[in-house]
N, C-alpha and C. Protein backbone atom coordinates (compact mmCIF):
# COMPACT_ATOMS: atom_id res chain seq x y z
N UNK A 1 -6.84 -21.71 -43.02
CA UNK A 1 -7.34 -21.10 -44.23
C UNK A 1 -6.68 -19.73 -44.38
N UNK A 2 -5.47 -19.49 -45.10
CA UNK A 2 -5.60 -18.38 -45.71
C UNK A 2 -5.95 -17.30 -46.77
N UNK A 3 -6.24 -16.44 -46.95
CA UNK A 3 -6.81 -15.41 -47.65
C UNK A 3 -5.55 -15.06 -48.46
N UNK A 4 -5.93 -14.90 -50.17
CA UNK A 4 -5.04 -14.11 -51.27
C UNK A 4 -6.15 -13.43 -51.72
N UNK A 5 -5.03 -12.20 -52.19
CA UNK A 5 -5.84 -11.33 -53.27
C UNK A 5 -6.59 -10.49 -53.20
N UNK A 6 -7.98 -10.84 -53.91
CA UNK A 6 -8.90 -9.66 -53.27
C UNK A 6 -9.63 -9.99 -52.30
N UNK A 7 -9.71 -11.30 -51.67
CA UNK A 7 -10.00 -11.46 -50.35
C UNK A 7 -9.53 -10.99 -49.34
N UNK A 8 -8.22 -11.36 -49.26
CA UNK A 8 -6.90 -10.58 -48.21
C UNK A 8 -7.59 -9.13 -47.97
N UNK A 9 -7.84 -8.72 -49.19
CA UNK A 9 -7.90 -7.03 -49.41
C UNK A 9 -9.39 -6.78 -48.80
N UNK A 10 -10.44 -7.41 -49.21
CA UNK A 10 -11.40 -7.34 -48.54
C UNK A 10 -11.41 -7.85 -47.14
N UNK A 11 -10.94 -8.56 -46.63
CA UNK A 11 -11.06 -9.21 -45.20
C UNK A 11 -10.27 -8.08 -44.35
N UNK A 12 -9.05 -7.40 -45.23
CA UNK A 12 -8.29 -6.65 -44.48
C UNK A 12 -8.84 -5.14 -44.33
N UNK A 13 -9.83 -4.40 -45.27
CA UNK A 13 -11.11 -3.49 -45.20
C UNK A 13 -11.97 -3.87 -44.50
N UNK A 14 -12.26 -4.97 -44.08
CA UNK A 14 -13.56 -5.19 -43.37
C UNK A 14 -13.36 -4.96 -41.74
N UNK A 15 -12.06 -5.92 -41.47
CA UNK A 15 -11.77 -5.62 -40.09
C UNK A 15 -10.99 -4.43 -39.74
N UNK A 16 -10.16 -3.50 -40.62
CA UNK A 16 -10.29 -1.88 -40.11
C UNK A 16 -11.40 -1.50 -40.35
N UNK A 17 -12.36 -1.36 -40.81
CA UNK A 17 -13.91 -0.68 -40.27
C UNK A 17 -14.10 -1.43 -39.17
N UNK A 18 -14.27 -2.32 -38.72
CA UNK A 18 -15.03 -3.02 -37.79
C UNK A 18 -14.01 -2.48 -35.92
N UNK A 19 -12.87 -2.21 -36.50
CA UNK A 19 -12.05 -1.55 -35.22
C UNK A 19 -12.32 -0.35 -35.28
N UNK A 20 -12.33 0.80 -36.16
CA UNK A 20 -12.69 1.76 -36.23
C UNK A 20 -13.86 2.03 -35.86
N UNK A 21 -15.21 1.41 -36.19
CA UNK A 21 -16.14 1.50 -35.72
C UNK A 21 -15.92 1.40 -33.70
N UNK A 22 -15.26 0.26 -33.43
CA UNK A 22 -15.31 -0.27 -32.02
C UNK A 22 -15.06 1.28 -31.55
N UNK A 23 -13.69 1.98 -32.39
CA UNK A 23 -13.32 2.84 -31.37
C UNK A 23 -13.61 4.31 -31.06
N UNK A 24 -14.87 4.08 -32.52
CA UNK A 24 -15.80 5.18 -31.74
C UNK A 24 -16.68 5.07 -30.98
N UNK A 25 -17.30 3.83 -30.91
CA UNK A 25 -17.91 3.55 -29.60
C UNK A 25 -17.33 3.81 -28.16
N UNK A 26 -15.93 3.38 -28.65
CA UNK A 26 -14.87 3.35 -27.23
C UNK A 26 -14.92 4.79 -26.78
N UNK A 27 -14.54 5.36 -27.81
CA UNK A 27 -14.37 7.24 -27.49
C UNK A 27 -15.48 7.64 -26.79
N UNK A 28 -17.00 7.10 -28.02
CA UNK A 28 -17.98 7.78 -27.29
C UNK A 28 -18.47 7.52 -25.87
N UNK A 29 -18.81 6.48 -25.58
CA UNK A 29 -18.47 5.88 -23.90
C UNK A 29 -17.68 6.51 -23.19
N UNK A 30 -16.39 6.76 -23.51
CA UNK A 30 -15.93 6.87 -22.30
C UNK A 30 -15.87 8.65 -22.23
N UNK A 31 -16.34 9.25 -23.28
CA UNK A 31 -16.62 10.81 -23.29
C UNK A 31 -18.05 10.77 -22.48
N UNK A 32 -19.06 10.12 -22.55
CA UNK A 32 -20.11 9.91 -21.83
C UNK A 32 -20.16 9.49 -20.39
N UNK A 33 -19.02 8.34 -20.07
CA UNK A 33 -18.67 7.71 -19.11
C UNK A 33 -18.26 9.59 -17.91
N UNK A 34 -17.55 10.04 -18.69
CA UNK A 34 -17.08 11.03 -17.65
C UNK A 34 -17.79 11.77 -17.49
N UNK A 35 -18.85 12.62 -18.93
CA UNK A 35 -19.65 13.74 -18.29
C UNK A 35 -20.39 13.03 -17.10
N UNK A 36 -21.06 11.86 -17.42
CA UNK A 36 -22.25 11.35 -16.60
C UNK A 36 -21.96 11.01 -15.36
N UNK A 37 -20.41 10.67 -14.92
CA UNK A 37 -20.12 10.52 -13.39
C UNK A 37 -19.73 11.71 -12.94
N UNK A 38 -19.28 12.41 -13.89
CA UNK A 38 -18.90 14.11 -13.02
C UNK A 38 -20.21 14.65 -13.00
N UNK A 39 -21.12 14.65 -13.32
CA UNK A 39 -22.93 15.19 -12.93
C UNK A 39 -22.90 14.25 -11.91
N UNK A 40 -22.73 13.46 -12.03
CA UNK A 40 -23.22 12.95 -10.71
C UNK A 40 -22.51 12.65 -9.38
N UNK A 41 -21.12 13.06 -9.39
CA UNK A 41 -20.18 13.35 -8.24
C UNK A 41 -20.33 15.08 -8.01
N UNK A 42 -20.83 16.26 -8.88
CA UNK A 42 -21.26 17.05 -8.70
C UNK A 42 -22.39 17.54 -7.69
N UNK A 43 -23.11 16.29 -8.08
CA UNK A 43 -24.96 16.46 -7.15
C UNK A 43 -24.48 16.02 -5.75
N UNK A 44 -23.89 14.70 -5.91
CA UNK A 44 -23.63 13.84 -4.46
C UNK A 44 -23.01 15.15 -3.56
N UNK A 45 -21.89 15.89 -4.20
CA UNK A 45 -20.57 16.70 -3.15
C UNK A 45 -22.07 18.02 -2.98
N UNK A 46 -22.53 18.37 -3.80
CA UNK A 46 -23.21 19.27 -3.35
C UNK A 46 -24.55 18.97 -2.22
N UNK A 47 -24.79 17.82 -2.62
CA UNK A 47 -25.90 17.20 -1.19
C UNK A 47 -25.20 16.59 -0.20
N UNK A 48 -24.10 16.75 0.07
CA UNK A 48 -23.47 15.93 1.20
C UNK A 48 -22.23 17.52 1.66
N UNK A 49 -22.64 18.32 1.09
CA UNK A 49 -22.01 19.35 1.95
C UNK A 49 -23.36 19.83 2.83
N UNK A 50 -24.33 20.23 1.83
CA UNK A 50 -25.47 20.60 2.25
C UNK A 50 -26.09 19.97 3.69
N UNK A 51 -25.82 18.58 3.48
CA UNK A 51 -26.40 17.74 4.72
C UNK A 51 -25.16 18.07 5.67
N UNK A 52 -24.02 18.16 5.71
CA UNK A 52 -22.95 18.30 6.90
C UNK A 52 -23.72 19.57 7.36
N UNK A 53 -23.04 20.35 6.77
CA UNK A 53 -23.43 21.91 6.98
C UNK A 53 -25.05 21.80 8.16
N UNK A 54 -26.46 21.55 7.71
CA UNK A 54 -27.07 21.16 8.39
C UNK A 54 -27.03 20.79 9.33
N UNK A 55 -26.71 19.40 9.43
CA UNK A 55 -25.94 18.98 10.56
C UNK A 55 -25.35 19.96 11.79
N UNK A 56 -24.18 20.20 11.38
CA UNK A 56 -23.01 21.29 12.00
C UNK A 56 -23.86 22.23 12.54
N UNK A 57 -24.65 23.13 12.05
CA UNK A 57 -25.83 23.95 12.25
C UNK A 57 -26.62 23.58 13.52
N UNK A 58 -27.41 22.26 13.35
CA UNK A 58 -27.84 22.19 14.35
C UNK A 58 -27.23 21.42 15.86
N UNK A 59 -26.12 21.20 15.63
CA UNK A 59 -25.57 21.14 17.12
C UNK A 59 -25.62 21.58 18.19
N UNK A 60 -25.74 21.58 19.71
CA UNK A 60 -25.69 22.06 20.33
C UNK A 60 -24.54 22.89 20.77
N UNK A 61 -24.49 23.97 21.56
CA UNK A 61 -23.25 25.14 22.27
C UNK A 61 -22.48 24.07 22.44
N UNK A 62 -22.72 23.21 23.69
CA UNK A 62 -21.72 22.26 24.02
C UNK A 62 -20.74 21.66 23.41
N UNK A 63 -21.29 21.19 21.77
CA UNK A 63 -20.47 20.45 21.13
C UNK A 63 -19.76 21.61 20.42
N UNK A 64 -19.74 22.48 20.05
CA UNK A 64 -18.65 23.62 19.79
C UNK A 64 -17.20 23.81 20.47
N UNK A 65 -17.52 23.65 21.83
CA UNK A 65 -16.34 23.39 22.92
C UNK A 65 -15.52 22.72 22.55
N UNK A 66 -16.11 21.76 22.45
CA UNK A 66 -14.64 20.17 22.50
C UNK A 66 -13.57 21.37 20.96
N UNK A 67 -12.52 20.72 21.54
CA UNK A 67 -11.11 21.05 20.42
C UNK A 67 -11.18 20.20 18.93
N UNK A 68 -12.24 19.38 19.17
CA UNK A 68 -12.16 18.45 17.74
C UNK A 68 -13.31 19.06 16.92
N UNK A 69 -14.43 20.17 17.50
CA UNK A 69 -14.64 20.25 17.02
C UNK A 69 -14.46 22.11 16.28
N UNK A 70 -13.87 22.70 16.91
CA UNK A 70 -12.90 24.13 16.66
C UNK A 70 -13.83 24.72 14.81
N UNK A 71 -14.24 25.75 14.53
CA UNK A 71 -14.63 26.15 13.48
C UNK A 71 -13.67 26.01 12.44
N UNK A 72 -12.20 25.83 12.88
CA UNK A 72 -11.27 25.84 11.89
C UNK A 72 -11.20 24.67 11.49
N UNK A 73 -11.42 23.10 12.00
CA UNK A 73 -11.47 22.16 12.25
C UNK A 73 -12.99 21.42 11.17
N UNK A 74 -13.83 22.54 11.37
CA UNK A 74 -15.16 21.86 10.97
C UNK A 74 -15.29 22.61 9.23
N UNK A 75 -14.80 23.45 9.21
CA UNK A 75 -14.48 23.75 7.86
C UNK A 75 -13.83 23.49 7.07
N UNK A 76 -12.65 22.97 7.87
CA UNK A 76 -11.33 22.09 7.05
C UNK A 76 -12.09 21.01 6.71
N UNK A 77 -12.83 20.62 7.06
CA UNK A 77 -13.38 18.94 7.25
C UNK A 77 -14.40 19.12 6.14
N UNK A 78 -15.06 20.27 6.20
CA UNK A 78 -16.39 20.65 4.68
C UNK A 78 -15.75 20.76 3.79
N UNK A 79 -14.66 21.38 3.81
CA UNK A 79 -13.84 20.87 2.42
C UNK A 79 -13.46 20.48 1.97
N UNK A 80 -12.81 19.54 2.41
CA UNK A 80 -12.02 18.50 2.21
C UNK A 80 -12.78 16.84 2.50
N UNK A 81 -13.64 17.12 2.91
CA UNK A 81 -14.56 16.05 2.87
C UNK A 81 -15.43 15.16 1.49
N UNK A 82 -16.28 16.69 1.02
CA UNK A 82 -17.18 16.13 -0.07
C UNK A 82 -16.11 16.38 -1.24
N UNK A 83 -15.15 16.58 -1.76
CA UNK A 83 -14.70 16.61 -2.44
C UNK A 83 -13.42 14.83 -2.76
N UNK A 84 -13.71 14.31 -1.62
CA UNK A 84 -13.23 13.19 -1.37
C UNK A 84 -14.40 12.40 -2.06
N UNK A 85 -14.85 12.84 -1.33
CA UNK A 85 -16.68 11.84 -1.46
C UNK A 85 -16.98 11.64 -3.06
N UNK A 86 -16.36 12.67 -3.80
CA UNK A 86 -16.84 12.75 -5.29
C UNK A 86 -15.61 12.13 -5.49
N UNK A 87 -14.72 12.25 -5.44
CA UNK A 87 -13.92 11.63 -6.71
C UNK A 87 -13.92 10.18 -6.07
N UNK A 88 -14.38 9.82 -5.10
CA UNK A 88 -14.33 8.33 -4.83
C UNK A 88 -15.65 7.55 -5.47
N UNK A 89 -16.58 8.49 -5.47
CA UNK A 89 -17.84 8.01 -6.70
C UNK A 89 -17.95 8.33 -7.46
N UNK A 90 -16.87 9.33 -8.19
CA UNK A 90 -16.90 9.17 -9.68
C UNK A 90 -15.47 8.30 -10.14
N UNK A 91 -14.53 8.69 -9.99
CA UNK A 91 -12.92 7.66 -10.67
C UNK A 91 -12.96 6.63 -10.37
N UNK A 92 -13.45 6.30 -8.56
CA UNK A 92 -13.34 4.99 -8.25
C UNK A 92 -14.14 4.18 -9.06
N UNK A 93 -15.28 4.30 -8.90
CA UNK A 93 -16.44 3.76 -9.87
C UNK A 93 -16.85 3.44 -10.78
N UNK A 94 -16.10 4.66 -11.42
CA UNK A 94 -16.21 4.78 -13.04
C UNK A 94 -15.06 3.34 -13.18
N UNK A 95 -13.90 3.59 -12.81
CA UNK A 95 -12.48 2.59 -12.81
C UNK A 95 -12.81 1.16 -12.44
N UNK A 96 -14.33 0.72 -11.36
CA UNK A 96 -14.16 -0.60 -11.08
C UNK A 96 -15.20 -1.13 -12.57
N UNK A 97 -16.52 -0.10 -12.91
CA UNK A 97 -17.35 -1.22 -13.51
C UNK A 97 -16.51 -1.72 -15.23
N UNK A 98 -15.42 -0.28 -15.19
CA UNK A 98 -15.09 -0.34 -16.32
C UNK A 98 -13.78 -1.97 -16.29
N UNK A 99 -13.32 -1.82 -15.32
CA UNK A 99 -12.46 -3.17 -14.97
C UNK A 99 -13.16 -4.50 -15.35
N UNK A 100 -14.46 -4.18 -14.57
CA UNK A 100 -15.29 -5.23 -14.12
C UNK A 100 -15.99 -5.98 -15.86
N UNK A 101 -16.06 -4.91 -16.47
CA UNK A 101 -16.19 -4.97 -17.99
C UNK A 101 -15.36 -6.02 -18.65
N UNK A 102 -14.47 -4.91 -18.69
CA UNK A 102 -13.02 -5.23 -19.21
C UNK A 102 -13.03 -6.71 -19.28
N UNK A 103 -12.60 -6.93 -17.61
CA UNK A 103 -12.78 -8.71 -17.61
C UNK A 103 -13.46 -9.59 -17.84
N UNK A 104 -14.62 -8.98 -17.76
CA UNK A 104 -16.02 -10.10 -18.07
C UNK A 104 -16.00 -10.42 -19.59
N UNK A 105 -15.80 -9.95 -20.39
CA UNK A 105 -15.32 -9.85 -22.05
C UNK A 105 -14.38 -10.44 -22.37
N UNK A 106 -13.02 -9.67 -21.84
CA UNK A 106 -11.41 -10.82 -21.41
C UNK A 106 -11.71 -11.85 -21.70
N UNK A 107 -12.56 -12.35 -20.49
CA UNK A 107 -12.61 -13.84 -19.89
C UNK A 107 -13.74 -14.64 -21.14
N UNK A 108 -14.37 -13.90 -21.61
CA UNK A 108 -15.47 -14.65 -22.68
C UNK A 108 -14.64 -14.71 -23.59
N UNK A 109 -13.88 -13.96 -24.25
CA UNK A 109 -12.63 -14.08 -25.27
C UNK A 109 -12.13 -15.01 -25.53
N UNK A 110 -11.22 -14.90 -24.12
CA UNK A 110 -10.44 -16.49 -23.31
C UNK A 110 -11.34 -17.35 -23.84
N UNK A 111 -12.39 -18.12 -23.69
CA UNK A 111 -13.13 -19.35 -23.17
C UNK A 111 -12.92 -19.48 -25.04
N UNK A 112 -13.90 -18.47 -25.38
CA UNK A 112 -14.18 -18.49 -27.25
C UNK A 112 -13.06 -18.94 -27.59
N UNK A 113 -11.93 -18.51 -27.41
CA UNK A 113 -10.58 -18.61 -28.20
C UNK A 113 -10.12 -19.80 -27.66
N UNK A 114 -10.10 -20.10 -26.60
CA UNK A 114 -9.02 -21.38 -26.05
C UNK A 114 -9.06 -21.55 -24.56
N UNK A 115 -9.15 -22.71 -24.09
CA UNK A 115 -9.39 -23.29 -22.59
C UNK A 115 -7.85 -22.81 -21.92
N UNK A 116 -7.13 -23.01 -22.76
CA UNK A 116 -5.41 -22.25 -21.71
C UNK A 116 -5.93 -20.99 -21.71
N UNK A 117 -6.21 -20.80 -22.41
CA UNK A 117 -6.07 -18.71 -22.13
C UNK A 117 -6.83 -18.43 -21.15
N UNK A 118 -7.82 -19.31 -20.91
CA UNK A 118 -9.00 -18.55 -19.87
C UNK A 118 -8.44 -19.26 -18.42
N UNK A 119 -7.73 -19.96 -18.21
CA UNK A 119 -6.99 -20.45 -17.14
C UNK A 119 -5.76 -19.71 -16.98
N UNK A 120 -5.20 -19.16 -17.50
CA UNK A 120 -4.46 -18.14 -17.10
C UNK A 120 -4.71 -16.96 -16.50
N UNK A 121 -5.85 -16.63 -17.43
CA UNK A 121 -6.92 -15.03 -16.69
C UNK A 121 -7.70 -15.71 -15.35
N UNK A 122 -7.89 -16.91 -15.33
CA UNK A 122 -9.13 -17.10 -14.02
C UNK A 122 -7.60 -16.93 -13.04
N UNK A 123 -6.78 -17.53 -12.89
CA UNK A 123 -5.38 -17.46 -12.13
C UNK A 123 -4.83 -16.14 -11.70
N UNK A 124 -4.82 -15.42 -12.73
CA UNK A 124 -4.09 -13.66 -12.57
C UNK A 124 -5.43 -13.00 -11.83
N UNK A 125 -7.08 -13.36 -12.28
CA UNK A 125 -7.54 -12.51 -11.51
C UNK A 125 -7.58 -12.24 -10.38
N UNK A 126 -7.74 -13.48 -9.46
CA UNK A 126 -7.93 -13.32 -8.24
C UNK A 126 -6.88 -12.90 -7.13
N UNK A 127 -5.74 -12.87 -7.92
CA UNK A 127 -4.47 -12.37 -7.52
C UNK A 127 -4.00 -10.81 -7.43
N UNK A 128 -4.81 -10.30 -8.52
CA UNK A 128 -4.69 -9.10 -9.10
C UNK A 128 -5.82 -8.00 -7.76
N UNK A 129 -6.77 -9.01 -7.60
CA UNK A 129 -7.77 -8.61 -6.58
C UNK A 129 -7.48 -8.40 -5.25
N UNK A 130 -6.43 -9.48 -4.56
CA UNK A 130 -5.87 -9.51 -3.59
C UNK A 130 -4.96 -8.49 -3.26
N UNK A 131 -4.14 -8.11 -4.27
CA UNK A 131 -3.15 -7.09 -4.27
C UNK A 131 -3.58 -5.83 -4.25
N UNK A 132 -4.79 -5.52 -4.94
CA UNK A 132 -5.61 -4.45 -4.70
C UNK A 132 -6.24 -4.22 -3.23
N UNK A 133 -6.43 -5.09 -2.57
CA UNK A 133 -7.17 -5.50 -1.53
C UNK A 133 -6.06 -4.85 -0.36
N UNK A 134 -4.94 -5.45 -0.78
CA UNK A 134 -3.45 -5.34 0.30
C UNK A 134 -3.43 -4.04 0.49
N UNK A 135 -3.56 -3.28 -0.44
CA UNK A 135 -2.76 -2.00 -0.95
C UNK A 135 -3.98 -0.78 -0.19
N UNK A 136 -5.22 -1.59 -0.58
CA UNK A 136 -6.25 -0.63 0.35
C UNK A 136 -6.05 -1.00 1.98
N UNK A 137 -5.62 -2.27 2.36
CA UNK A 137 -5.37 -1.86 4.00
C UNK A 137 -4.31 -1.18 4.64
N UNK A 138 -3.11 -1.36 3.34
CA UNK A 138 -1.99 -1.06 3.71
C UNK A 138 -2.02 0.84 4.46
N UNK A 139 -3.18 1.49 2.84
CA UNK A 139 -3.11 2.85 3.00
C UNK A 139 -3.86 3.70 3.82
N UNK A 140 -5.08 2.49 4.50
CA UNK A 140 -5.90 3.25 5.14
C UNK A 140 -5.60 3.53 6.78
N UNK A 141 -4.69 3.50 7.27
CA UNK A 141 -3.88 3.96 8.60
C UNK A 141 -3.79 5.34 8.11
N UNK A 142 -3.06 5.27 7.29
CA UNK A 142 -2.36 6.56 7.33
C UNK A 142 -3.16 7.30 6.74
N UNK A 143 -4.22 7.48 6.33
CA UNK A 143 -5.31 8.16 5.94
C UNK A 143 -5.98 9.05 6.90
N UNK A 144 -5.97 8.70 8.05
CA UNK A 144 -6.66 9.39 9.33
C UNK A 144 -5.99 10.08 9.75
N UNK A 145 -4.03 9.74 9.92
CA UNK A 145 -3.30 10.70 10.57
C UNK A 145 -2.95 12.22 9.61
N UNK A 146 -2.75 11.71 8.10
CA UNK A 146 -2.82 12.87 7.06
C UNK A 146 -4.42 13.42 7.20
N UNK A 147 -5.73 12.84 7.82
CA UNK A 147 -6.37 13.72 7.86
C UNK A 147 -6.21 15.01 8.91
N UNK A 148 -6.33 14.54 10.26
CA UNK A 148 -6.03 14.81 11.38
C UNK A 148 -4.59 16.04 10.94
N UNK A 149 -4.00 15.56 10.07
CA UNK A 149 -2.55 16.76 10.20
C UNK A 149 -3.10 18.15 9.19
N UNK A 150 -3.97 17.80 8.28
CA UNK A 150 -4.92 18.87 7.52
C UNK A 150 -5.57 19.46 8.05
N UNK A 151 -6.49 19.20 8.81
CA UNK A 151 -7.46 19.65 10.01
C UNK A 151 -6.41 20.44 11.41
N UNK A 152 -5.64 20.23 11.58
CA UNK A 152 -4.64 21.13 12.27
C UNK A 152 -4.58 22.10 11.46
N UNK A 153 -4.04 22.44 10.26
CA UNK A 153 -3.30 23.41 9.34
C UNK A 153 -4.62 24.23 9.13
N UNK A 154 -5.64 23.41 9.08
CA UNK A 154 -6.70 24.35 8.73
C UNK A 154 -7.40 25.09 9.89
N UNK A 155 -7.19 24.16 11.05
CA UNK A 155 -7.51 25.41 12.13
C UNK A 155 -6.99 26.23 12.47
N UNK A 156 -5.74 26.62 12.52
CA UNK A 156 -4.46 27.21 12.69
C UNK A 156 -5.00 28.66 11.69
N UNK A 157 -4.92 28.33 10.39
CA UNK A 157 -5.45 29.19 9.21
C UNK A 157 -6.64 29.69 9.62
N UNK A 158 -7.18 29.22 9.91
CA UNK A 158 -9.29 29.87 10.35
C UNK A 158 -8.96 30.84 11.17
N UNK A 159 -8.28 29.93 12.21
CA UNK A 159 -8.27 31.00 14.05
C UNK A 159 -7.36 32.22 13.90
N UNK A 160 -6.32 32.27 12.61
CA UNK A 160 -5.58 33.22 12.28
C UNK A 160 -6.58 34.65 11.40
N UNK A 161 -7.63 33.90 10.64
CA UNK A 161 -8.03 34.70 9.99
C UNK A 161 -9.26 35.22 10.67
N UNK A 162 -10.17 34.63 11.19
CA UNK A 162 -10.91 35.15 12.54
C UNK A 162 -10.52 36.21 13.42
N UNK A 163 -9.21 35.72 13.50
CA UNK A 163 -8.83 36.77 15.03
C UNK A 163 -7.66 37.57 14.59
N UNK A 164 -7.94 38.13 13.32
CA UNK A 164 -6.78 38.58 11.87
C UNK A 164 -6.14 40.15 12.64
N UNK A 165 -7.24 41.12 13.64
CA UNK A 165 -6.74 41.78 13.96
C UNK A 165 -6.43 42.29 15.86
N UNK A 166 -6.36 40.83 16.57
CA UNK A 166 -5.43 40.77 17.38
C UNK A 166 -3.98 40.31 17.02
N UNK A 167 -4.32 39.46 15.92
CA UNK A 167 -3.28 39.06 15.54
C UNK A 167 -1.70 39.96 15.03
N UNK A 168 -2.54 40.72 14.39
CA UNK A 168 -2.32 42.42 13.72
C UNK A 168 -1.82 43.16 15.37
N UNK A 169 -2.41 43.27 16.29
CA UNK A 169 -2.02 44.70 17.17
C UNK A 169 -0.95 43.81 17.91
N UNK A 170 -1.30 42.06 17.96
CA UNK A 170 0.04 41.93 19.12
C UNK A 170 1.23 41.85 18.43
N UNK A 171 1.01 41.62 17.26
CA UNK A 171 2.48 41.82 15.89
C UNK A 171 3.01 40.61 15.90
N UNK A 172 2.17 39.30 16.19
CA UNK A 172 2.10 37.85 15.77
C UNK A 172 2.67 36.92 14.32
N UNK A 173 2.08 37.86 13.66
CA UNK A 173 2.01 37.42 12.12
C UNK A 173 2.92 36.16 12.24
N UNK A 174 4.08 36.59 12.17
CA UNK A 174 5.07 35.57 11.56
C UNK A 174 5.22 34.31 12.80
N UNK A 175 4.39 34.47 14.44
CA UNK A 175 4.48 33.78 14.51
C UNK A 175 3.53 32.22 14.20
N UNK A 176 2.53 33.36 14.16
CA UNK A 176 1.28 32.37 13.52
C UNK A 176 1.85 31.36 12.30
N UNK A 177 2.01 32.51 11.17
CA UNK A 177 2.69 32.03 10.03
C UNK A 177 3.98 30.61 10.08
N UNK A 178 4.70 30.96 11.24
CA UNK A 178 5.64 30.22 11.23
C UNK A 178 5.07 28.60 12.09
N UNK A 179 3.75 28.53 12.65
CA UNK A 179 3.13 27.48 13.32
C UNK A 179 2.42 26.88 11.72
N UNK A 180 2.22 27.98 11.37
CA UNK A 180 1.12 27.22 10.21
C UNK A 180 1.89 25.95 8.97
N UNK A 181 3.22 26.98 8.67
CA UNK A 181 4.61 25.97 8.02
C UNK A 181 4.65 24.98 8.82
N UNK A 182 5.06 24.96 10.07
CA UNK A 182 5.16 23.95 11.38
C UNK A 182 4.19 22.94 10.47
N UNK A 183 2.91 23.02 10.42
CA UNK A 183 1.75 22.03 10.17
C UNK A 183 2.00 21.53 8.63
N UNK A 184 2.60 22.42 7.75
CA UNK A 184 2.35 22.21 5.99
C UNK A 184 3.85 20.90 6.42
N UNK A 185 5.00 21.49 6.81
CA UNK A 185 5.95 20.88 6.91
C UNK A 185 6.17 19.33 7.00
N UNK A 186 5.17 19.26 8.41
CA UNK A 186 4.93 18.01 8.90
C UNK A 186 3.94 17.23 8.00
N UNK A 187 2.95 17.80 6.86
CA UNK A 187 2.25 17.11 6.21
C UNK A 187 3.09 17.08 5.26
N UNK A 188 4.00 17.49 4.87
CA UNK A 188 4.74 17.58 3.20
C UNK A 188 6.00 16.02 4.03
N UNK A 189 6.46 16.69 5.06
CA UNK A 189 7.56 15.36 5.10
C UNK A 189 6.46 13.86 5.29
N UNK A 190 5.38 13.91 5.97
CA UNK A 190 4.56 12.68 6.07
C UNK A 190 4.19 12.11 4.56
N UNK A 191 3.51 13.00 3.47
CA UNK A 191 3.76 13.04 1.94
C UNK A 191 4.83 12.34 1.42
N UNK A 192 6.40 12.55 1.42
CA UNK A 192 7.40 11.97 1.20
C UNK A 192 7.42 10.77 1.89
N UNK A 193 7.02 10.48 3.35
CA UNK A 193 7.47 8.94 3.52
C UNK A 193 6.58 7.63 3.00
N UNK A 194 5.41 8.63 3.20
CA UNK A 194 4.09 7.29 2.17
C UNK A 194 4.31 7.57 0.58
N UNK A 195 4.28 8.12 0.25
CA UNK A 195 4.22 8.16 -1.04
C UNK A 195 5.77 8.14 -2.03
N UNK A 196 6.63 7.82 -1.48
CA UNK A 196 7.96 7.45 -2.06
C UNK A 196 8.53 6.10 -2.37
């Protein structure tokens, strides 16, 4: 069935409103989508520093000793911790239900429109999943040793700024400085081999 005339013209007004409309919905969602996960990757990083911190606090003398756990070490780790913690519950999150959307609609599309189309999407998804899947085991090795090489740099930095004026009378500076590059170095060339 095709449309002439002032049908064409009306059918062709009807469905730009009807996209236009969609895509202020789209806008508004996903302007909503972000304030509402950044409030709430806000609260999480701020109650999950709060609880480390606690934590850390009440430890015993003993556990201060060990080298893993060094003040430069345990602060590198408060920072770099909950700030992980948030953007993995807000982008990640926000990114799967919106996927998870995405496809569930896709795939009703598919079925509405035509039995090939939705056999093509049931085929690509689970593939698409797997590869995602790969890519998270692939990266999570090296996740611990780039932590571990941060947590160096940052103790290095603490114990420098702590002990800022022995550091000062034995006339150190540059060698401190030049250990601390030592640490950025080795994280910047580790940077280049994963991520190239």
């Amino acid at each position: 069935m095709s449309l002439e005339g002032s049908d064409l013209e009306n059918a062709a007004r009807f469905w730009s409103l009807v996209f236009l409309i969609m895509a202020l919905f789209c806008g508004f969602g996903t302007w909503l989508r972000t304030i509402l996960i950044g409030m709430a990757g806000e609260i999480l990083t701020k109650r999950l520093r709060l609880q480390s911190y606690i934590t850390v606090v009440r430890q015993p003398l003993a556990w201060f000793d060990k080298d893993i756990n060094s003040p430069g070490r345990i602060s590198t780790r408060l920072a770099r911790d909950a700030p992980l913690v948030k953007g993995m519950a807000g982008y990640w999150i926000s990114a799967a239900v919106a996927t998870l959307i995405i496809t569930g609609i896709g795939l009703g599309i598919s079925f509405w429109a035509g039995s090939q189309l939705s056999l093509v999407l049931l085929i690509g998804f689970p593939m698409a999943v797997v590869s995602g899947y790969n890519q998270l085991l692939m990266e999570k090795p090296g996740q611990k040793k780039y932590s571990q090489m941060i947590e160096e740099a940052g103790r290095v930095a603490t114990e420098a700024i702590q002990n800022i004026k022995t550091v000062q009378s034995l006339s150190i500076e540059s060698l401190v400085y030049g250990k601390y590059l030592e640490h950025l170095a080795a994280i910047n060339v580790y940077d280049r081999i994963c991520f190239s």
